[in-house]
Protein backbone atom coordinates (compact mmCIF):
# COMPACT_ATOMS: atom_id res chain seq x y z
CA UNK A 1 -4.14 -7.38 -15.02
CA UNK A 2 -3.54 -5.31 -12.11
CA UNK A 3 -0.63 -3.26 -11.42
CA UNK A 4 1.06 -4.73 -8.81
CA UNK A 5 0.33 -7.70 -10.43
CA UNK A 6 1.89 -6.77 -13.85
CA UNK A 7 4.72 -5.06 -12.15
CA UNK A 8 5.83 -8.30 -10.42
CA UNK A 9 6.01 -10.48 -13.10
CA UNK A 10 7.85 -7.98 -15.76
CA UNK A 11 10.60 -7.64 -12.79
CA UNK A 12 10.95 -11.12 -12.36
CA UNK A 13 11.12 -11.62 -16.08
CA UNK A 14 13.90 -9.05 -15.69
CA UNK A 15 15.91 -9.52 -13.05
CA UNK A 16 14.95 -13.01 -11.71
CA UNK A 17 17.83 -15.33 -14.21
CA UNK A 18 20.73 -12.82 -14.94
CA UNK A 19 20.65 -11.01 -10.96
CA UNK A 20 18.73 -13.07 -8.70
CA UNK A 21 20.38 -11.07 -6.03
CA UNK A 22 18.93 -8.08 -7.40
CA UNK A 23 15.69 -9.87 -7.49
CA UNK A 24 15.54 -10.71 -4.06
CA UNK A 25 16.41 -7.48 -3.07
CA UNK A 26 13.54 -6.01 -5.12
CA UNK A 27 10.76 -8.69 -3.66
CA UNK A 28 12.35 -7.53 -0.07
CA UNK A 29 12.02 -3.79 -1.26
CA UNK A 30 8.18 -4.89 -1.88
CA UNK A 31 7.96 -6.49 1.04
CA UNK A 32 8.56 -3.43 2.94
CA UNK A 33 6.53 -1.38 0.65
CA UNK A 34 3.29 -3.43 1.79
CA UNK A 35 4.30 -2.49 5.35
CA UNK A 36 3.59 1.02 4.54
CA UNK A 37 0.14 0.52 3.79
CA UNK A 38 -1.44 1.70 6.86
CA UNK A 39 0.20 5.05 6.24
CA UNK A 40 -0.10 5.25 2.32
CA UNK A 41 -3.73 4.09 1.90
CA UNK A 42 -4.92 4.26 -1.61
CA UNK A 43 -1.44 4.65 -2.59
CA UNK A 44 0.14 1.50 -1.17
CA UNK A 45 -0.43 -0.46 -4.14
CA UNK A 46 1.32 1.70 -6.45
CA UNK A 47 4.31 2.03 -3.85
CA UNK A 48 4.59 -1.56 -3.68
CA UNK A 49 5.27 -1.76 -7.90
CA UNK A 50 7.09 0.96 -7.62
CA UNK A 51 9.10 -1.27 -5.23
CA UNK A 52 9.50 -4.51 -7.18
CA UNK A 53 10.45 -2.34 -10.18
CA UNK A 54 12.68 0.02 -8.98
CA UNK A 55 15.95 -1.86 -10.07
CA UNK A 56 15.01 -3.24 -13.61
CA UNK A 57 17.19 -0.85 -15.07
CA UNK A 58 19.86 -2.72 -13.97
CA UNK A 59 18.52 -6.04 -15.82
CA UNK A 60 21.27 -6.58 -19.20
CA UNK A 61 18.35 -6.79 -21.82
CA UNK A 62 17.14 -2.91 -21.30
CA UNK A 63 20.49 -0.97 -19.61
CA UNK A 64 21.79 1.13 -21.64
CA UNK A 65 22.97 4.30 -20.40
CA UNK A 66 24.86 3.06 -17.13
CA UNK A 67 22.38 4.42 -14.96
CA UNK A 68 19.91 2.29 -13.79
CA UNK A 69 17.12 4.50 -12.72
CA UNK A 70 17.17 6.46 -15.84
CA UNK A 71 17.19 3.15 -18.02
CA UNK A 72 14.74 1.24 -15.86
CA UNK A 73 11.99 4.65 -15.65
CA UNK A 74 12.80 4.96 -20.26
CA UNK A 75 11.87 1.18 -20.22
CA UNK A 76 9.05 1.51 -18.55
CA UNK A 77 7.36 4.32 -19.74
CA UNK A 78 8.68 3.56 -23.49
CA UNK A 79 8.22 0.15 -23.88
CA UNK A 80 5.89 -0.69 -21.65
CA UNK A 81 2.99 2.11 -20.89
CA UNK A 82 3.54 1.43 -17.37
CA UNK A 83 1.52 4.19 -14.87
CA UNK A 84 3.47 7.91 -14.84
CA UNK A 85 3.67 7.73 -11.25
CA UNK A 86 5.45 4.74 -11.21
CA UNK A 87 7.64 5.83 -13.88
CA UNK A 88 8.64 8.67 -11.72
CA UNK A 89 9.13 6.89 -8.73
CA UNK A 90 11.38 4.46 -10.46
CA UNK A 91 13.40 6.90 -12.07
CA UNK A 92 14.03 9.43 -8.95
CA UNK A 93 14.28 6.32 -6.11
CA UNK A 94 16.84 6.62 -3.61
CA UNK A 95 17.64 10.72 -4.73
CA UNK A 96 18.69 9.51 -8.02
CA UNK A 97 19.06 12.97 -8.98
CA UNK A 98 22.29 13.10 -6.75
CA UNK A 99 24.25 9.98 -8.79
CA UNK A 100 22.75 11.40 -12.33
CA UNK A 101 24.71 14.84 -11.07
CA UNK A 102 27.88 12.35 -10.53
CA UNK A 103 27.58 10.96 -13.66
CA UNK A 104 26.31 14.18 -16.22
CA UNK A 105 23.02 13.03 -16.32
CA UNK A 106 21.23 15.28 -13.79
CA UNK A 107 19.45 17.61 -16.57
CA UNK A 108 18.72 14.33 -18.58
CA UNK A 109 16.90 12.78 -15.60
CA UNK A 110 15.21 15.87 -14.55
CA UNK A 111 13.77 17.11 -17.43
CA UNK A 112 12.49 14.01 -18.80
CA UNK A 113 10.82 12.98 -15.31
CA UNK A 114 9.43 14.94 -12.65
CA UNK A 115 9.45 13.96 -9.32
CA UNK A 116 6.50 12.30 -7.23
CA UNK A 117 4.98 13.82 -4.29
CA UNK A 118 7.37 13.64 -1.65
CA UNK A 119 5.72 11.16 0.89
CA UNK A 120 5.49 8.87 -1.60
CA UNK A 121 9.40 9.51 -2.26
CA UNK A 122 10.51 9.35 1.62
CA UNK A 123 8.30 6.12 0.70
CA UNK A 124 10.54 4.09 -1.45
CA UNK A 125 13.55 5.40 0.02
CA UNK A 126 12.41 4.07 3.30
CA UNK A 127 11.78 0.56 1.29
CA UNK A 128 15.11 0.42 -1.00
CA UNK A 129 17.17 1.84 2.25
CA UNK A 130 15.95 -0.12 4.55
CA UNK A 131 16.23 -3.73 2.88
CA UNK A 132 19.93 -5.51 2.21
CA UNK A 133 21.18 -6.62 -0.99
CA UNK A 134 19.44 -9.98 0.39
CA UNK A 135 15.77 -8.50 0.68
CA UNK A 136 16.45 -9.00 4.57
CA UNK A 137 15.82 -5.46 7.07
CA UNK A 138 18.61 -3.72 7.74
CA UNK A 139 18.96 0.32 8.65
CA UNK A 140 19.63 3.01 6.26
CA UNK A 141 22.73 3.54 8.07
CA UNK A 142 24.07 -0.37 8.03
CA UNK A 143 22.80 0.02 4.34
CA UNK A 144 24.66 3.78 3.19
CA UNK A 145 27.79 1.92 4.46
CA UNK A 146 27.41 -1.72 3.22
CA UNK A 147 26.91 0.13 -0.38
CA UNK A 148 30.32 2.22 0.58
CA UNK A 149 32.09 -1.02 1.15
CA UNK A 150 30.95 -3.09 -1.80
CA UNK A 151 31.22 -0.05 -4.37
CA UNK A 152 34.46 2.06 -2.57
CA UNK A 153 34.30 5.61 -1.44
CA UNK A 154 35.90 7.44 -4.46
CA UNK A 155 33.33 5.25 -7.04
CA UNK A 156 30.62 7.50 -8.33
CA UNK A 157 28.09 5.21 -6.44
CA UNK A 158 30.53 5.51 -3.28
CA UNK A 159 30.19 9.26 -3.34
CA UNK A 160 26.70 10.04 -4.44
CA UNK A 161 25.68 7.29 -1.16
CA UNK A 162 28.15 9.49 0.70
CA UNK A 163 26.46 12.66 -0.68
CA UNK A 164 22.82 11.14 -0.02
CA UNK A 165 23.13 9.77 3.29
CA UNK A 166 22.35 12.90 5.35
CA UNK A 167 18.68 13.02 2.68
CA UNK A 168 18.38 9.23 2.95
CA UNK A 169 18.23 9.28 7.04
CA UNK A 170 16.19 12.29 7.07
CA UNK A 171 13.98 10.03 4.77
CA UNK A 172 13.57 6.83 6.80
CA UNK A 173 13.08 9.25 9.76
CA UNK A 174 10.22 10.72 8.36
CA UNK A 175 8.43 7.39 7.55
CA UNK A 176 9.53 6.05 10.51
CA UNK A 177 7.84 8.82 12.51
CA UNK A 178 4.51 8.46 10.76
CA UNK A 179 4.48 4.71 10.98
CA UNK A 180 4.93 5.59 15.22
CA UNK A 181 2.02 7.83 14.61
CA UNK A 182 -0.04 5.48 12.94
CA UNK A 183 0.65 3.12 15.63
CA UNK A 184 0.16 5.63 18.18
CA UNK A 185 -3.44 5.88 17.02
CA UNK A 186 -4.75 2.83 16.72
């Protein structure tokens, strides 16, 4: 079975019943991930399971530590021999590495998973930043501040967003900009 493939039905298995909000917002995280294609080329199908995955950790039947990227990136590289590079993206989506600071787990993270090559990075931030809880389009910066509002400012999601915004932007900007390019030239 292919990748993609594979990766859409485990997170559907995962996340469809107990958080079909969560779901949705994954399949519109995908979504956006297969809009990228003309600038990720061979990648594009890697980015877009990356995408549907990114938020299994938050599924009840594999969380454990708390921390969803951490939990969802152990899953799948421990239980399921799912591709390294996915792995990595799904643990280290949406500078990760920021909320496992806010929550002691920034060594944990790191040294079990490296990060991916950026691009690919700015990649699924673009995806998870730019899609509402909903899986509609939104921008990062409706999306930094509907997460501030539904999790509070002094919450350790509230300030790691907070934290990451500044990264986040930067992110979208970058994709953004090549997408223009892309267009440009063709």
């Amino acid at each position: 079975m292919d990748l993609t493939d594979r990766a859409y039905g485990l997170a559907e298995s995962l996340l469809s019943e107990p958080l079909p909000r969560r779901w949705s917002h994954s399949l519109g995280v995908a979504e956006r991930a297969r809009s990228l294609q003309p600038i990720l080329g061979e990648d594009a199908r890697l980015m877009e399971a990356a995408a549907v995955l990114h938020d299994i950790g938050y599924s009840p039947r594999i969380a454990s530590s708390g921390f969803h990227p951490l939990d969802g990136a152990r899953f799948l590289r421990d239980q399921e021999g799912v591709d390294e590079r996915v792995v990595r993206l799904v643990a280290h989506h949406s500078c990760a590495l920021l909320e496992a600071e806010e929550r002691g787990l920034r060594d944990e993270l790191a040294g079990e998973f490296e990060l991916e090559r950026p691009e690919l990075v700015d990649a699924l931030i673009f995806c998870d930043m730019t899609t509402t809880p909903d899986g509609g389009h939104t921008t990062s910066e409706a999306r930094v501040a509907e997460i501030v509002s539904r999790y509070g400012p002094d919450t350790i999601v509230g300030r790691f967003i907070q934290r990451a915004a500044p990264e986040i932007h930067a992110s979208v900007q970058r994709i953004e900009s090549r997408l223009a390019a892309d267009a440009d030239s063709n």
